[in-house]
N, C-alpha and C. Protein backbone atom coordinates (compact mmCIF):
# COMPACT_ATOMS: atom_id res chain seq x y z
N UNK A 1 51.09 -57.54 -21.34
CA UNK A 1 50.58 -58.67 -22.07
C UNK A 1 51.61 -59.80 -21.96
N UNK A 2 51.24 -61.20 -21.75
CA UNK A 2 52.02 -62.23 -21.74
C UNK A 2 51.66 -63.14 -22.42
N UNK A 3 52.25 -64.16 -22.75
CA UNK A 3 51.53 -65.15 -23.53
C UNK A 3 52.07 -66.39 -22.74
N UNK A 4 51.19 -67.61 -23.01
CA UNK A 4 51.21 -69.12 -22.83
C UNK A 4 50.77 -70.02 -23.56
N UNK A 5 51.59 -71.49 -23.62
CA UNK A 5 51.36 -72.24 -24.73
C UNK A 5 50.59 -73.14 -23.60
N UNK A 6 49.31 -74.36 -23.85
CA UNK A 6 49.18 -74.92 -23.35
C UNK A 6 48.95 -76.26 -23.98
N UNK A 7 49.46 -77.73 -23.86
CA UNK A 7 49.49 -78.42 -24.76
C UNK A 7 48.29 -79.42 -24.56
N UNK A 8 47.27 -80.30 -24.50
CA UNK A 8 46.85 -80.89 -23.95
C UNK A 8 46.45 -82.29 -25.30
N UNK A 9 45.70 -83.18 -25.10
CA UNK A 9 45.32 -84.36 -25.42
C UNK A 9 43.79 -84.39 -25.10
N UNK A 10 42.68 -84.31 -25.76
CA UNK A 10 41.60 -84.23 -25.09
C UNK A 10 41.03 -85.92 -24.57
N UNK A 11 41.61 -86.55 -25.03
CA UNK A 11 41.29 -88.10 -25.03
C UNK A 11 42.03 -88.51 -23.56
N UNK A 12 43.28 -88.11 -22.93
CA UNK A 12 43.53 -88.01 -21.80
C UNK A 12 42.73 -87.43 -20.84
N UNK A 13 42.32 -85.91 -21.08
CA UNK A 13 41.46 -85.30 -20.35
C UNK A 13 40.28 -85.72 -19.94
N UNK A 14 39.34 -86.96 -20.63
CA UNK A 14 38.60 -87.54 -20.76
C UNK A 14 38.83 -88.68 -19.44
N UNK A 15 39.58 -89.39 -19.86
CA UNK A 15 40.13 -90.91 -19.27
C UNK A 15 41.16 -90.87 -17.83
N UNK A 16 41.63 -89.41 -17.59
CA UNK A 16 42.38 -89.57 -16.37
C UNK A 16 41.99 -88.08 -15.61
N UNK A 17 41.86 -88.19 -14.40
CA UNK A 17 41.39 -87.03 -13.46
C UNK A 17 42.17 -85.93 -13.45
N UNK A 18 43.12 -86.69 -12.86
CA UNK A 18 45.00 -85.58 -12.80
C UNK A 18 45.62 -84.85 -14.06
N UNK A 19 45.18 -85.70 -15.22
CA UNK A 19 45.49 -84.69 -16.41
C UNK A 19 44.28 -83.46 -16.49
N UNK A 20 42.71 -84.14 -16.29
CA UNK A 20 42.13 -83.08 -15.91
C UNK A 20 41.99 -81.99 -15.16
N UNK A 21 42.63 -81.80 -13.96
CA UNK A 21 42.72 -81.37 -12.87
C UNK A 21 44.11 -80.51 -13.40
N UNK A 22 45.16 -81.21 -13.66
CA UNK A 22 46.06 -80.04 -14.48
C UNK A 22 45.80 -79.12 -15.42
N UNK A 23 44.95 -79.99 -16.46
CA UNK A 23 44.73 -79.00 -17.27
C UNK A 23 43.41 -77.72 -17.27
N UNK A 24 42.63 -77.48 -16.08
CA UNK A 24 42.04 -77.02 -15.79
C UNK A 24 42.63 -76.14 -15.06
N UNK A 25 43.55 -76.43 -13.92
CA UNK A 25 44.88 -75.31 -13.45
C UNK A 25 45.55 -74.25 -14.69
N UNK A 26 45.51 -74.62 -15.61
CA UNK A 26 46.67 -74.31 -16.49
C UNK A 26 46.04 -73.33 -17.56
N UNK A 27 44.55 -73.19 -17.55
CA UNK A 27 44.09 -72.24 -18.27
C UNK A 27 43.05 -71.66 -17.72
N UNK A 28 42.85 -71.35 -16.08
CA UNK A 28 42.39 -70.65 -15.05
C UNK A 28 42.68 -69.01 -14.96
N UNK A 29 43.60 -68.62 -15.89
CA UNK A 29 43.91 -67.32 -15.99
C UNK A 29 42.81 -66.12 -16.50
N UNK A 30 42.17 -64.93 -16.13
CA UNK A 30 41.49 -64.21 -16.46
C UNK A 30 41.65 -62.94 -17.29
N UNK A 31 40.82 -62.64 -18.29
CA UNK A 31 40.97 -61.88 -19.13
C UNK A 31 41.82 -61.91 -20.36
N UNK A 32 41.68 -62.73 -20.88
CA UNK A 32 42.00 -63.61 -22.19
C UNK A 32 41.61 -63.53 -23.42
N UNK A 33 42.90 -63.80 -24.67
CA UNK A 33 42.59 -63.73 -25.89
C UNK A 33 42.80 -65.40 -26.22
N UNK A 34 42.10 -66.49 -26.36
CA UNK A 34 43.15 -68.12 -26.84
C UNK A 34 42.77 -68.34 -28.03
N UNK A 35 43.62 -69.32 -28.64
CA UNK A 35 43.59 -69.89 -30.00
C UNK A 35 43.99 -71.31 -29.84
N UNK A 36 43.15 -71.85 -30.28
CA UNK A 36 42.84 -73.42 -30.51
C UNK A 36 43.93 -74.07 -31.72
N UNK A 37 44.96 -75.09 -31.38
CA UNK A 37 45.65 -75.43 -32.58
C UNK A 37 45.58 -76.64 -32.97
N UNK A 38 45.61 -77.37 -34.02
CA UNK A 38 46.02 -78.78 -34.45
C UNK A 38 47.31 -78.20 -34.86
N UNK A 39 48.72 -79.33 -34.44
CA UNK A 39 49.61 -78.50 -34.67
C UNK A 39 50.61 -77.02 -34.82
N UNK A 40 50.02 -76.87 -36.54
CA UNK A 40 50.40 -75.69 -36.50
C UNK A 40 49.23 -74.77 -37.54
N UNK A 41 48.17 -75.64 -37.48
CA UNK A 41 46.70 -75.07 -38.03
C UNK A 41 46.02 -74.46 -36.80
N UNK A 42 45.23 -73.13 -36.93
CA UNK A 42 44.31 -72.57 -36.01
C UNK A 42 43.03 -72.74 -36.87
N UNK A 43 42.20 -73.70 -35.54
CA UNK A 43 40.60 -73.81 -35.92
C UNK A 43 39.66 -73.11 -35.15
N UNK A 44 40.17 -72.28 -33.95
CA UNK A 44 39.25 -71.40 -33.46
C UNK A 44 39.83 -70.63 -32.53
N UNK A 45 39.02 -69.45 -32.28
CA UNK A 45 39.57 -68.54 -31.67
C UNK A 45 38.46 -67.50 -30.72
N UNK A 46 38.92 -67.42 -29.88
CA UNK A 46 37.96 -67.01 -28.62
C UNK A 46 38.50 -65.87 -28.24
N UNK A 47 38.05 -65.49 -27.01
CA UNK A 47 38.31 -64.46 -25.97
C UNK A 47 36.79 -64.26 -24.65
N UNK A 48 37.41 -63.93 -23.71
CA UNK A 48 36.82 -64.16 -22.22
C UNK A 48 37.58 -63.38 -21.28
N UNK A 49 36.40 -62.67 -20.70
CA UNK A 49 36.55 -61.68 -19.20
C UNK A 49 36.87 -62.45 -18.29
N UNK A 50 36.05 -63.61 -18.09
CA UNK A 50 36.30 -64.99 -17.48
C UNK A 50 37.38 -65.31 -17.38
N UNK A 51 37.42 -66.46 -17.11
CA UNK A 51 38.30 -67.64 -17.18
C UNK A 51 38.41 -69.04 -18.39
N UNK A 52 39.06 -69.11 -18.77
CA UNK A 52 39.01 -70.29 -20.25
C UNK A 52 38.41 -71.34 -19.65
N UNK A 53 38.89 -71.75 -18.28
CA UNK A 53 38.32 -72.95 -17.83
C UNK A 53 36.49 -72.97 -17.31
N UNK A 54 36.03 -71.32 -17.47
CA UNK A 54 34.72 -71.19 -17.60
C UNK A 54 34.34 -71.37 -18.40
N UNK A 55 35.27 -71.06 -19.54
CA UNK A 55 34.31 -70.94 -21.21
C UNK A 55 34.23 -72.44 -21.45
N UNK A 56 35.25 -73.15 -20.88
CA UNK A 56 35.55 -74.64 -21.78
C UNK A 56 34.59 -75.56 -21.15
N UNK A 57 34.08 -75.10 -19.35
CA UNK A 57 33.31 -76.33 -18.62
C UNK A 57 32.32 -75.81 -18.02
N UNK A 58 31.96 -74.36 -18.36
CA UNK A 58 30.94 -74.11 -17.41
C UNK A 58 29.73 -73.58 -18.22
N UNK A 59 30.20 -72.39 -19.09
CA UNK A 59 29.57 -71.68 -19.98
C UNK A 59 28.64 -72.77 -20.81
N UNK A 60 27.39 -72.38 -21.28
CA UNK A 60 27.08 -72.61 -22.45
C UNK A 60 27.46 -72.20 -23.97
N UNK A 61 27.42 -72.79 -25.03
CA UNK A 61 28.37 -74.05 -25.23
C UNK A 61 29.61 -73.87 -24.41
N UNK A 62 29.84 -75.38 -23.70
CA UNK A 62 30.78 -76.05 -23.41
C UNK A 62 31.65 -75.98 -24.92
N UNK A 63 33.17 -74.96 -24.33
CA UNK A 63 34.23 -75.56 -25.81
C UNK A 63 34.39 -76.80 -25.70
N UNK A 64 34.77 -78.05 -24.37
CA UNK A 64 35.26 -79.24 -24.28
C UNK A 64 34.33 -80.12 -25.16
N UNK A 65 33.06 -79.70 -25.33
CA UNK A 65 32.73 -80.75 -26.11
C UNK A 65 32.40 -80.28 -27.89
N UNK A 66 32.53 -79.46 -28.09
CA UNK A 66 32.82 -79.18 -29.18
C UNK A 66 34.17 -80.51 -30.02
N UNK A 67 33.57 -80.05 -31.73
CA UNK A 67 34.19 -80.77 -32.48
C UNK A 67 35.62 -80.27 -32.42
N UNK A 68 35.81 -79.18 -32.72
CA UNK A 68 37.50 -78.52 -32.82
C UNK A 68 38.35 -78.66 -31.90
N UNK A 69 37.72 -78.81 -30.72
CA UNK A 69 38.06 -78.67 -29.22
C UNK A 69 38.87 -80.27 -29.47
N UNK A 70 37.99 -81.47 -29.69
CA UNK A 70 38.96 -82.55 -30.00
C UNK A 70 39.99 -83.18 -30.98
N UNK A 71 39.79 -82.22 -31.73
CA UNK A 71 40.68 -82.09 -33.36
C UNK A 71 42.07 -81.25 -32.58
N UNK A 72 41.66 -80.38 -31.57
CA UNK A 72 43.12 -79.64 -31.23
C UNK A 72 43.68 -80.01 -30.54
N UNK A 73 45.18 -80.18 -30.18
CA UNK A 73 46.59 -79.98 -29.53
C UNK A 73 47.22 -79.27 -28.55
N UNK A 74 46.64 -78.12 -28.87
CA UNK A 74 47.76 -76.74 -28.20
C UNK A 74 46.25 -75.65 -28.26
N UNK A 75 46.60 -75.12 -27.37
CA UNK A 75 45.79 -73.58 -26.90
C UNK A 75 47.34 -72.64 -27.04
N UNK A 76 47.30 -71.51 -27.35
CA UNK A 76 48.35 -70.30 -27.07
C UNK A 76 47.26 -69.28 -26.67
N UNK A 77 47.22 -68.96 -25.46
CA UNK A 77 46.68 -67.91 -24.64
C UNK A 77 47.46 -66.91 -24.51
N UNK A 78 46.47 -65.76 -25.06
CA UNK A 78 47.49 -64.21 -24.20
C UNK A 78 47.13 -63.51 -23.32
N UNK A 79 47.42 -63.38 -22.43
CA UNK A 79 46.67 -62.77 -20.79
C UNK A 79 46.67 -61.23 -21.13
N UNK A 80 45.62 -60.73 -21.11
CA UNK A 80 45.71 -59.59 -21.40
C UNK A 80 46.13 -58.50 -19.97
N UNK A 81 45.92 -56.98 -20.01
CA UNK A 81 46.36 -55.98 -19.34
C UNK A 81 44.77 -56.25 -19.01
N UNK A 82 44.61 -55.86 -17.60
CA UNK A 82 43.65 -55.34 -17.11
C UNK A 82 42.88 -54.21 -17.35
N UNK A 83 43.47 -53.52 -17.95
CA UNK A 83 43.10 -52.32 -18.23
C UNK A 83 42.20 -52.28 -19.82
N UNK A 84 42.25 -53.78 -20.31
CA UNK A 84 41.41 -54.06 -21.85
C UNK A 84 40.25 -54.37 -21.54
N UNK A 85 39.09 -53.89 -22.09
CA UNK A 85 37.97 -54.46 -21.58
C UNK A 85 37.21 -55.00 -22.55
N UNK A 86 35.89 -55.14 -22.46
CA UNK A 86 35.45 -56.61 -23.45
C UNK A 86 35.35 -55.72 -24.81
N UNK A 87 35.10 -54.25 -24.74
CA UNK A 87 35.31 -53.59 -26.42
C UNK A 87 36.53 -54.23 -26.83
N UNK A 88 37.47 -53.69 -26.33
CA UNK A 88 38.80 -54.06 -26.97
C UNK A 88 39.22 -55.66 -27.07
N UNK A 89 38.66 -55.89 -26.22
CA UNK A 89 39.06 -57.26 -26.07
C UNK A 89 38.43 -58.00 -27.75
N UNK A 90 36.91 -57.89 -27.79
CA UNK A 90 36.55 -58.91 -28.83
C UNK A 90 37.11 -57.97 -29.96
N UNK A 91 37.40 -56.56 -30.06
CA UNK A 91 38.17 -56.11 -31.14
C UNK A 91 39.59 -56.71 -31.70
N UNK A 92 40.03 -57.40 -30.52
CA UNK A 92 41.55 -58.13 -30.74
C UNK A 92 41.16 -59.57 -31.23
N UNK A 93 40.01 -59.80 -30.85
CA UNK A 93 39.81 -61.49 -31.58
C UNK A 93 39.36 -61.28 -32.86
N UNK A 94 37.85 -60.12 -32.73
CA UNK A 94 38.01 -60.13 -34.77
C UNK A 94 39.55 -60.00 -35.88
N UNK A 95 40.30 -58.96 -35.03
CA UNK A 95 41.60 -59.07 -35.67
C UNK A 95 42.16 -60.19 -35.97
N UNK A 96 42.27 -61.07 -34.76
CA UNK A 96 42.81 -62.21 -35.46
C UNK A 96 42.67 -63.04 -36.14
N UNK A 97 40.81 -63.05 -35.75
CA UNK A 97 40.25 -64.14 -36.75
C UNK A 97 40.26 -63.58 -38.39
N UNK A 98 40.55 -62.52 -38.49
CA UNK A 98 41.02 -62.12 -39.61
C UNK A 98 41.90 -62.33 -40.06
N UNK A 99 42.80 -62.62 -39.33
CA UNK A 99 44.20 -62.96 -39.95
C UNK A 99 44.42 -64.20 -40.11
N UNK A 100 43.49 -65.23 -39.02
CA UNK A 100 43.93 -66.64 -38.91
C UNK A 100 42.97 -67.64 -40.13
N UNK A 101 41.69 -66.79 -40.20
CA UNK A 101 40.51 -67.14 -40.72
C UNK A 101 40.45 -68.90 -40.03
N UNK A 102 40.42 -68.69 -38.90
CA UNK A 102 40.09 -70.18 -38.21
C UNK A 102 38.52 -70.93 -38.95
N UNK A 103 39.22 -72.16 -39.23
CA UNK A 103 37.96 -72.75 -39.61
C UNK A 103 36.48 -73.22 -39.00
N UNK A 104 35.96 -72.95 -37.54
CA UNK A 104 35.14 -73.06 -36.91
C UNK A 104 35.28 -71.82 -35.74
N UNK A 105 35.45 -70.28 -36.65
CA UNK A 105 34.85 -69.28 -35.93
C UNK A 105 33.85 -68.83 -37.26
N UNK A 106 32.64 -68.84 -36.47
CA UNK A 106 31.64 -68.30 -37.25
C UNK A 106 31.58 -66.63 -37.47
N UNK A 107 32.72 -66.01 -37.00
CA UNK A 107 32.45 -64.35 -37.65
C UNK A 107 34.07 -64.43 -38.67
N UNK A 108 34.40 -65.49 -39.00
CA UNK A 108 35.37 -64.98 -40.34
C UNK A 108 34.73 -65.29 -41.28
């Protein structure tokens, strides 16, 4: 298991290509637990077999256009072991959303 912070600006992401294009590099990683931050508040919390940059631009709902999605700052992603699969996997996000009680996940 590893973790990554990723910081972004969604109002940049919007208005310049290259910040887009980075920040689409930067959370391309597969098999994932992330958490959405303002600061040092968590407003949502996910997980994906995928790729984040599927969940955020490809998937239905789009996270990018979501409300929280522009209220947040920072993603902290944890790349999981290959060996976790989507049981365990959404078992590690109810955990957290238990702990974080993020304000725009609808199962806390």
């Amino acid at each position: 298991m590893q973790f990554k912070t990723v910081h972004y600006d969604s109002n940049k992401l919007i208005k310049d290509s290259e910040e887009l294009k980075s920040f689409k590099e930067s959370i391309s990683d597969k098999n994932v637990l992330y958490l959405f931050f303002k600061d040092n508040k968590c407003f949502y919390i996910g997980e994906t077999g995928s790729t984040l940059k599927d969940r955020c631009y490809t998937h239905s709902p789009k996270h990018h256009e979501k409300e929280w999605f522009k209220k947040c700052n920072t993603i902290k992603i944890i790349l999981l072991d290959d060996n976790i699969d989507d049981i365990a996997r959404g078992a590690l996000e109810s955990t957290f959303i238990l702990a974080y009680r993020p304000k725009y996940n609808k199962k806390a």
